[in-house]
N, C-alpha and C. Protein backbone atom coordinates (compact mmCIF):
# COMPACT_ATOMS: atom_id res chain seq x y z
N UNK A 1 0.85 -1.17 0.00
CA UNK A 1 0.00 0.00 0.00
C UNK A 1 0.90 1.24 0.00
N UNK A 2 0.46 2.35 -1.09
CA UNK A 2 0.93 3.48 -0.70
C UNK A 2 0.24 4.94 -0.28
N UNK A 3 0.99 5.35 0.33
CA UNK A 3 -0.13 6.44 1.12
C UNK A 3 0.89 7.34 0.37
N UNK A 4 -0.16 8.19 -0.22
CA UNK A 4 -0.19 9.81 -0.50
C UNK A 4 0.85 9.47 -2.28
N UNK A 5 -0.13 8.18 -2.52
CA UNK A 5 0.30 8.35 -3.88
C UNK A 5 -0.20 8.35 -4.68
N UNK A 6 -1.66 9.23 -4.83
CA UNK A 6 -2.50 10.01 -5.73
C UNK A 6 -2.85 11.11 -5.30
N UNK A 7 -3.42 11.77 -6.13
CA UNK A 7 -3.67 13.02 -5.83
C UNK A 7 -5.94 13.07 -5.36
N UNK A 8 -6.30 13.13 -4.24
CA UNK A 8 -7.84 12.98 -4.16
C UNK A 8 -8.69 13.69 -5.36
N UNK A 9 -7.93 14.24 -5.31
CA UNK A 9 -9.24 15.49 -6.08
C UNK A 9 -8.62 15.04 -7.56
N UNK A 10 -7.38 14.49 -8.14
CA UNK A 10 -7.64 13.51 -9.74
C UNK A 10 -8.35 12.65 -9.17
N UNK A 11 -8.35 11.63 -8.74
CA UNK A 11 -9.10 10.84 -7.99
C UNK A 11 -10.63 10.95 -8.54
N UNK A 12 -11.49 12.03 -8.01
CA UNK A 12 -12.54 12.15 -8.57
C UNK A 12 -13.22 12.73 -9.92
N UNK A 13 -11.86 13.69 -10.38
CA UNK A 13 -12.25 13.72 -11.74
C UNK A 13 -12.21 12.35 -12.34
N UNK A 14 -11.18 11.42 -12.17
CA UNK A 14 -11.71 10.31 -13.02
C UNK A 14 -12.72 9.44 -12.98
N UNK A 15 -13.03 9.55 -11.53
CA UNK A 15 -14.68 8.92 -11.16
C UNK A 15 -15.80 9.62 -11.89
N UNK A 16 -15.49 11.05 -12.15
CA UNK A 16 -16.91 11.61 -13.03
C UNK A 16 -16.24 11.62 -14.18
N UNK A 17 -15.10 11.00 -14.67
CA UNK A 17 -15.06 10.56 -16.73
C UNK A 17 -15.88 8.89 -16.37
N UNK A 18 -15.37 8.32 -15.43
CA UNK A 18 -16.51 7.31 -15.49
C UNK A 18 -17.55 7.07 -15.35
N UNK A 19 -18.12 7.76 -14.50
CA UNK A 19 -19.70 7.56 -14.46
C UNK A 19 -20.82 8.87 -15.85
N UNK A 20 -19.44 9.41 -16.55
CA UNK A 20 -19.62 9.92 -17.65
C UNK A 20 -19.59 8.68 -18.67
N UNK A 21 -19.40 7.90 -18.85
CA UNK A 21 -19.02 6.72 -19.73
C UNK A 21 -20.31 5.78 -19.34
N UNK A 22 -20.59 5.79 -18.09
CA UNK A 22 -21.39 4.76 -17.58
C UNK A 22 -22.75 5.21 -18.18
N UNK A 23 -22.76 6.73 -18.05
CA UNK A 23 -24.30 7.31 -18.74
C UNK A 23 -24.33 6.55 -20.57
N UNK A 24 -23.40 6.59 -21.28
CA UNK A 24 -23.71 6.02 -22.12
C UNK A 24 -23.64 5.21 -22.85
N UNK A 25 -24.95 4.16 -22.52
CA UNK A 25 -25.45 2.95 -22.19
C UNK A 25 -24.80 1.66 -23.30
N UNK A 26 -25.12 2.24 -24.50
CA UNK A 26 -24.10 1.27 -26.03
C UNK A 26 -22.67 1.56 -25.98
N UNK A 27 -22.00 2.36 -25.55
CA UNK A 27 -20.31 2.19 -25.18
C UNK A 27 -20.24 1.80 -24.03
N UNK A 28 -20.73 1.83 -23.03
CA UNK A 28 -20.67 1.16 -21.74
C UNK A 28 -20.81 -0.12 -21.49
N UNK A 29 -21.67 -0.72 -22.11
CA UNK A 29 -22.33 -2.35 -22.69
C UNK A 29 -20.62 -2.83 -23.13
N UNK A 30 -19.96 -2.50 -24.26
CA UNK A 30 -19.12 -3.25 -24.89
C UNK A 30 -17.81 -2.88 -24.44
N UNK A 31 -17.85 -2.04 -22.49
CA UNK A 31 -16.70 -1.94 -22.15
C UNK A 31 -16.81 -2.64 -21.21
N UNK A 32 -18.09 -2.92 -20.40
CA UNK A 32 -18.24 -3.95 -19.29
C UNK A 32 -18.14 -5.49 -19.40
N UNK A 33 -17.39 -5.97 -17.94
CA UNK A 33 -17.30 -7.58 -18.07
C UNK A 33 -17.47 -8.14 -16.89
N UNK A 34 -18.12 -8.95 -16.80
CA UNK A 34 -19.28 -9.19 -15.83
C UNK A 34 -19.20 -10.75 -15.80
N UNK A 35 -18.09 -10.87 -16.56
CA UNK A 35 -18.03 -12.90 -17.07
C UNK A 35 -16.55 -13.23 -16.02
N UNK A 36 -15.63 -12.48 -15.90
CA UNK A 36 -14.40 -13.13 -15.48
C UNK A 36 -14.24 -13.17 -14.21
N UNK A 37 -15.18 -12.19 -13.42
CA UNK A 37 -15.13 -11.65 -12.07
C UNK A 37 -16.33 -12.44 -11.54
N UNK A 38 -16.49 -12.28 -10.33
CA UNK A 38 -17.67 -13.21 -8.91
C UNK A 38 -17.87 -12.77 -7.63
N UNK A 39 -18.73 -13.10 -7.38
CA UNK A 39 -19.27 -12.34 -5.94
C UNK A 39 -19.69 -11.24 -6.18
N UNK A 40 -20.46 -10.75 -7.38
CA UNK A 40 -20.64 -9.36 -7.26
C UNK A 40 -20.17 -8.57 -8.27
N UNK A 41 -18.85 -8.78 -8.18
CA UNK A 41 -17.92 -8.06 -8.94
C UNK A 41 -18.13 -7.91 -10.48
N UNK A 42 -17.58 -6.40 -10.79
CA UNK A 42 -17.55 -6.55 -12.63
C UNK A 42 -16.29 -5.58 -12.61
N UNK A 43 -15.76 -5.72 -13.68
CA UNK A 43 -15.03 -4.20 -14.34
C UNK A 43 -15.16 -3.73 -15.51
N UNK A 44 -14.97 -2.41 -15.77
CA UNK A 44 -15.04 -1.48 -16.61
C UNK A 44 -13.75 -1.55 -17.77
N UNK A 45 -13.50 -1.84 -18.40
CA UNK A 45 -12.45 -1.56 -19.25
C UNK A 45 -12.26 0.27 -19.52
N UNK A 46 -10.99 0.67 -19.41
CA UNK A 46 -10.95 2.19 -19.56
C UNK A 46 -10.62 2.51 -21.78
N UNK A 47 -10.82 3.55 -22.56
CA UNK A 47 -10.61 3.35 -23.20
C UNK A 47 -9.38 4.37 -23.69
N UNK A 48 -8.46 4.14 -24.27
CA UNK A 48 -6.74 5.00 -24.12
C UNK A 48 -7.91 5.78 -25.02
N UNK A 49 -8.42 6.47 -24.41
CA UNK A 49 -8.21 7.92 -24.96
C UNK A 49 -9.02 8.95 -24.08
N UNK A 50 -9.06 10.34 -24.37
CA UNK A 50 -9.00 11.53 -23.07
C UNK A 50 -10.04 11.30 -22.41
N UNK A 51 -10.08 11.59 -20.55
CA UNK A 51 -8.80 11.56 -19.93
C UNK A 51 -7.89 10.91 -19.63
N UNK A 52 -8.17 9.19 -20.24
CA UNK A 52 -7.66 8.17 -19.52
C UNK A 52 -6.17 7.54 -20.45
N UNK A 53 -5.95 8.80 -21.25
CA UNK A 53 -4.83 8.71 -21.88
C UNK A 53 -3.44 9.17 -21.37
N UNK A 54 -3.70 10.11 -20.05
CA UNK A 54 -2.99 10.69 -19.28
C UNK A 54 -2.28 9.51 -18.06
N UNK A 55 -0.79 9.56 -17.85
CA UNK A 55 -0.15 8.62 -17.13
C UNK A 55 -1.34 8.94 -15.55
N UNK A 56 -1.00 10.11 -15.31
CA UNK A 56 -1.54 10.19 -13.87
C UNK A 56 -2.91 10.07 -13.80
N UNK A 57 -4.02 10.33 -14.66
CA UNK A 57 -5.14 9.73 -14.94
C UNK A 57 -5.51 8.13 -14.26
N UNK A 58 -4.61 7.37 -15.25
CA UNK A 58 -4.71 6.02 -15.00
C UNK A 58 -3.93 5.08 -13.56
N UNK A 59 -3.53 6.27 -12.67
CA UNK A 59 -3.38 5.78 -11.70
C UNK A 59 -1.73 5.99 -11.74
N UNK A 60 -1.13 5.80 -12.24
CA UNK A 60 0.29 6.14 -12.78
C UNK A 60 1.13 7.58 -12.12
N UNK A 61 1.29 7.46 -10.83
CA UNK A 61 1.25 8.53 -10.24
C UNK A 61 3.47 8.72 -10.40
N UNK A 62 3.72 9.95 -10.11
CA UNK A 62 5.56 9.79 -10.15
C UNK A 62 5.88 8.71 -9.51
N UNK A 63 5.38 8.62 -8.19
CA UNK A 63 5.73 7.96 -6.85
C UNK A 63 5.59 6.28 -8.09
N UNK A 64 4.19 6.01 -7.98
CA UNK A 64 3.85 4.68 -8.89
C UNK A 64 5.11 4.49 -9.74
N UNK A 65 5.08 4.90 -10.60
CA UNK A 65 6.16 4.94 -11.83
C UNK A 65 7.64 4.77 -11.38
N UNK A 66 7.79 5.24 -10.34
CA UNK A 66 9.34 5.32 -9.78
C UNK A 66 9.28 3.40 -9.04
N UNK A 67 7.81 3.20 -8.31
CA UNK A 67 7.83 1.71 -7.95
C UNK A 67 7.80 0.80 -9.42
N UNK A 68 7.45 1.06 -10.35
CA UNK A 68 7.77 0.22 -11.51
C UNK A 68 8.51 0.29 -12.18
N UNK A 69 9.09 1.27 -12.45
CA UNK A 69 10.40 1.26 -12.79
C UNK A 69 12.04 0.31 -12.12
N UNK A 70 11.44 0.72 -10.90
CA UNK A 70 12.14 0.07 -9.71
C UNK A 70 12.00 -1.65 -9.82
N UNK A 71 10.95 -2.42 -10.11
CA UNK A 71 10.24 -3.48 -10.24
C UNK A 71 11.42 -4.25 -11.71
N UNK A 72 10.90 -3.20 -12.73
CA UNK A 72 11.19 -3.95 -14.34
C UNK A 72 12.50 -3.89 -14.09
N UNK A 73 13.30 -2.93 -13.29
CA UNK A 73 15.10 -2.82 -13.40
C UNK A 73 15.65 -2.03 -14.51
N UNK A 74 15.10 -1.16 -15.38
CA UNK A 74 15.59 -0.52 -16.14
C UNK A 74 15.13 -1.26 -17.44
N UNK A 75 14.31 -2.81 -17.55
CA UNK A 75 13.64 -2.87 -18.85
C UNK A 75 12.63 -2.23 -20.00
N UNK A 76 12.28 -1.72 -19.20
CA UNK A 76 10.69 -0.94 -19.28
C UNK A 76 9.72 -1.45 -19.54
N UNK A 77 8.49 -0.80 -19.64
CA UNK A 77 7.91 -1.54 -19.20
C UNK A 77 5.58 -0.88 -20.16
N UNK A 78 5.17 -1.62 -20.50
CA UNK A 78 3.78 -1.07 -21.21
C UNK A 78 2.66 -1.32 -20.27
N UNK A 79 1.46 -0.36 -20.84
CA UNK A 79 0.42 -0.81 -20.10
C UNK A 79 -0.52 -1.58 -20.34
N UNK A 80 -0.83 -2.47 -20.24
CA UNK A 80 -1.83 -3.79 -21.22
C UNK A 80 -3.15 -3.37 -21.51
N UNK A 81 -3.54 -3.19 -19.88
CA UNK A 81 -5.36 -1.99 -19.84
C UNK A 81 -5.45 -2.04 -18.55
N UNK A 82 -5.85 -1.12 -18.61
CA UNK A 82 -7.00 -0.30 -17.28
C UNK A 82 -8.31 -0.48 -16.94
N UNK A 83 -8.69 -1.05 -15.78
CA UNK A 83 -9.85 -1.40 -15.83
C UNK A 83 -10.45 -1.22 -14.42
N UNK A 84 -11.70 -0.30 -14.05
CA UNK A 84 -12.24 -0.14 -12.84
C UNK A 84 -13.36 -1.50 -12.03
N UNK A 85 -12.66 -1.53 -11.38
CA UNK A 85 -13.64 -3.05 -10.42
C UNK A 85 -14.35 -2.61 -9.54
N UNK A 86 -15.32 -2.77 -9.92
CA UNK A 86 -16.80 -2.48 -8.47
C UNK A 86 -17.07 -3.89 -7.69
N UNK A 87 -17.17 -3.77 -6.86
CA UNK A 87 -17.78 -4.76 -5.80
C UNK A 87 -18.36 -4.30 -4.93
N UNK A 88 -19.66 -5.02 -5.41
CA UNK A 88 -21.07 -4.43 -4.82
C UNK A 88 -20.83 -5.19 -3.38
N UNK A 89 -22.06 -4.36 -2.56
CA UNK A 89 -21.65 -4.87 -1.22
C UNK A 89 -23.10 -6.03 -1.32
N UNK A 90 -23.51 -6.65 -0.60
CA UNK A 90 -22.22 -7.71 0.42
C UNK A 90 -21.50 -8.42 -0.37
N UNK A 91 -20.21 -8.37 -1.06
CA UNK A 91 -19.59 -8.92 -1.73
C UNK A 91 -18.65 -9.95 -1.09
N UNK A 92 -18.37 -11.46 -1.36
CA UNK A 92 -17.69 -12.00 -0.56
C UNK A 92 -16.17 -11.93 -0.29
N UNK A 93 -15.53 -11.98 0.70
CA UNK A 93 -13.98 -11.47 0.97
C UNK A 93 -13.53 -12.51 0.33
N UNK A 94 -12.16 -11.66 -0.80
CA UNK A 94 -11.69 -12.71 -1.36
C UNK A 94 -9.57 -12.42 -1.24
N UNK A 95 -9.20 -13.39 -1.11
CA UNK A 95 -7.92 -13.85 -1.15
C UNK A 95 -7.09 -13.16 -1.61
N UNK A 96 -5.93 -12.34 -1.44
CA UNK A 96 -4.73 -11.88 -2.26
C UNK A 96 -4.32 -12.91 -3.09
N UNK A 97 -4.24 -12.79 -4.45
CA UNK A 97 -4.15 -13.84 -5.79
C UNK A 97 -3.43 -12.62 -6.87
N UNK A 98 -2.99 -13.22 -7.80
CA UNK A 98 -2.60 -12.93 -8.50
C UNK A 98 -3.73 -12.68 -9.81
N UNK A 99 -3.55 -11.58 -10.55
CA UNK A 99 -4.66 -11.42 -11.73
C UNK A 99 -4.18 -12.10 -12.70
N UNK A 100 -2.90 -12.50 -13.02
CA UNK A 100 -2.86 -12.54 -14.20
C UNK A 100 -1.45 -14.14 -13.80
N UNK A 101 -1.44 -14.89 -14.60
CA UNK A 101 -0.16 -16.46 -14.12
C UNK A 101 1.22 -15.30 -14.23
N UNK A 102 1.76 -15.92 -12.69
CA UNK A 102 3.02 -15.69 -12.29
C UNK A 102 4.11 -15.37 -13.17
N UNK A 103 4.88 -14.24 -13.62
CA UNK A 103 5.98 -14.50 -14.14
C UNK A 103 6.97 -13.67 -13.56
N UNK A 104 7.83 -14.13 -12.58
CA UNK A 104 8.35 -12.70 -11.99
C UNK A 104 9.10 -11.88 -12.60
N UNK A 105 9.09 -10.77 -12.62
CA UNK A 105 9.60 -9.90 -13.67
C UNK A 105 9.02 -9.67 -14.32
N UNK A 106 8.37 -10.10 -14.81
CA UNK A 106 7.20 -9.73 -16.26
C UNK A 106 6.06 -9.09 -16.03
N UNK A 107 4.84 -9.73 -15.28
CA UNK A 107 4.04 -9.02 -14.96
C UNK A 107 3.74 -8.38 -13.85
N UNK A 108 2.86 -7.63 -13.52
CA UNK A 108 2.42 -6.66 -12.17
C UNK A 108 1.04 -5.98 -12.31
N UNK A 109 0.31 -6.03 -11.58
CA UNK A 109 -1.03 -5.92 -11.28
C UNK A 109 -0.95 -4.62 -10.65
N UNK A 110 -1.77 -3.41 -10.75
CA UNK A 110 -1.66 -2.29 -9.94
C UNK A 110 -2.95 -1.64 -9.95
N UNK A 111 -3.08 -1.57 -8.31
CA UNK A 111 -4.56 -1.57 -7.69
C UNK A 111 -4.76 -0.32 -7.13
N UNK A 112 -6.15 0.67 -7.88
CA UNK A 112 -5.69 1.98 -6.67
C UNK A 112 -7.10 1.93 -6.40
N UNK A 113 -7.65 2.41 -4.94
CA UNK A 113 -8.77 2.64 -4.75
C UNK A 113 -9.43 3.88 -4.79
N UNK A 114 -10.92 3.97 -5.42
CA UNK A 114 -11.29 5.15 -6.13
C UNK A 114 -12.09 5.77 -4.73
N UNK A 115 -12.39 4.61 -3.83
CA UNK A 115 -12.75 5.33 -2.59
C UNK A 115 -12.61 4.50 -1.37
N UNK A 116 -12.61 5.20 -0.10
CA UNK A 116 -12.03 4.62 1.03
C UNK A 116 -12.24 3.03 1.86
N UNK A 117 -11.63 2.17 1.17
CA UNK A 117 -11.94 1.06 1.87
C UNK A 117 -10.85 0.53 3.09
């Protein structure tokens, strides 16, 4: 966990580009996935373009970037996609797991919360 490595107030501008996205209903349909996730859960796919084309937008904060950088070792490193996860409440508690099969070095999962849990 890192503390004080977003900024609150980007924070909620990107919550209102999403629930700007969410209002409309035929691009929203073919960004939602509702098949891979359980208990509740869905996510949003983000789409690379404005605002979510911006590093710090997508969560990608200096601090972030300096931990992945730090991570790859000077390989560098892309972003695959962005994607917002809701979990409705009572949603069941689930396990620290990996999102994606193990490769160390290769991949990394990066989780920011859009509000206080």
């Amino acid at each position: 966990q890192l503390k004080g490595g977003y900024d609150a107030e980007l924070l909620g501008r990107v919550q209102r580009a999403i629930d700007t996205i969410a209002e409309k209903k035929s691009a929203y349909n073919k960004l939602v996935d509702r098949n891979q996730l359980h208990d509740g859960r869905f996510q949003v796919y983000l789409p690379f373009r404005a605002p979510f084309a911006e590093r710090a937008t997508i969560g990608v904060s200096d601090l972030v970037l300096r931990v992945l950088e730090g991570y790859f070792d000077g390989r560098g490193f892309g972003i695959d996609h962005v994607s917002v996860l809701t979990s409705s409440s009572p949603s069941g508690n689930q396990s620290l797991h990996p999102d994606v099969p193990y490769f160390k070095g290769l991949t990394v999962s990066v989780h920011t919360a859009l509000v206080d849990v």
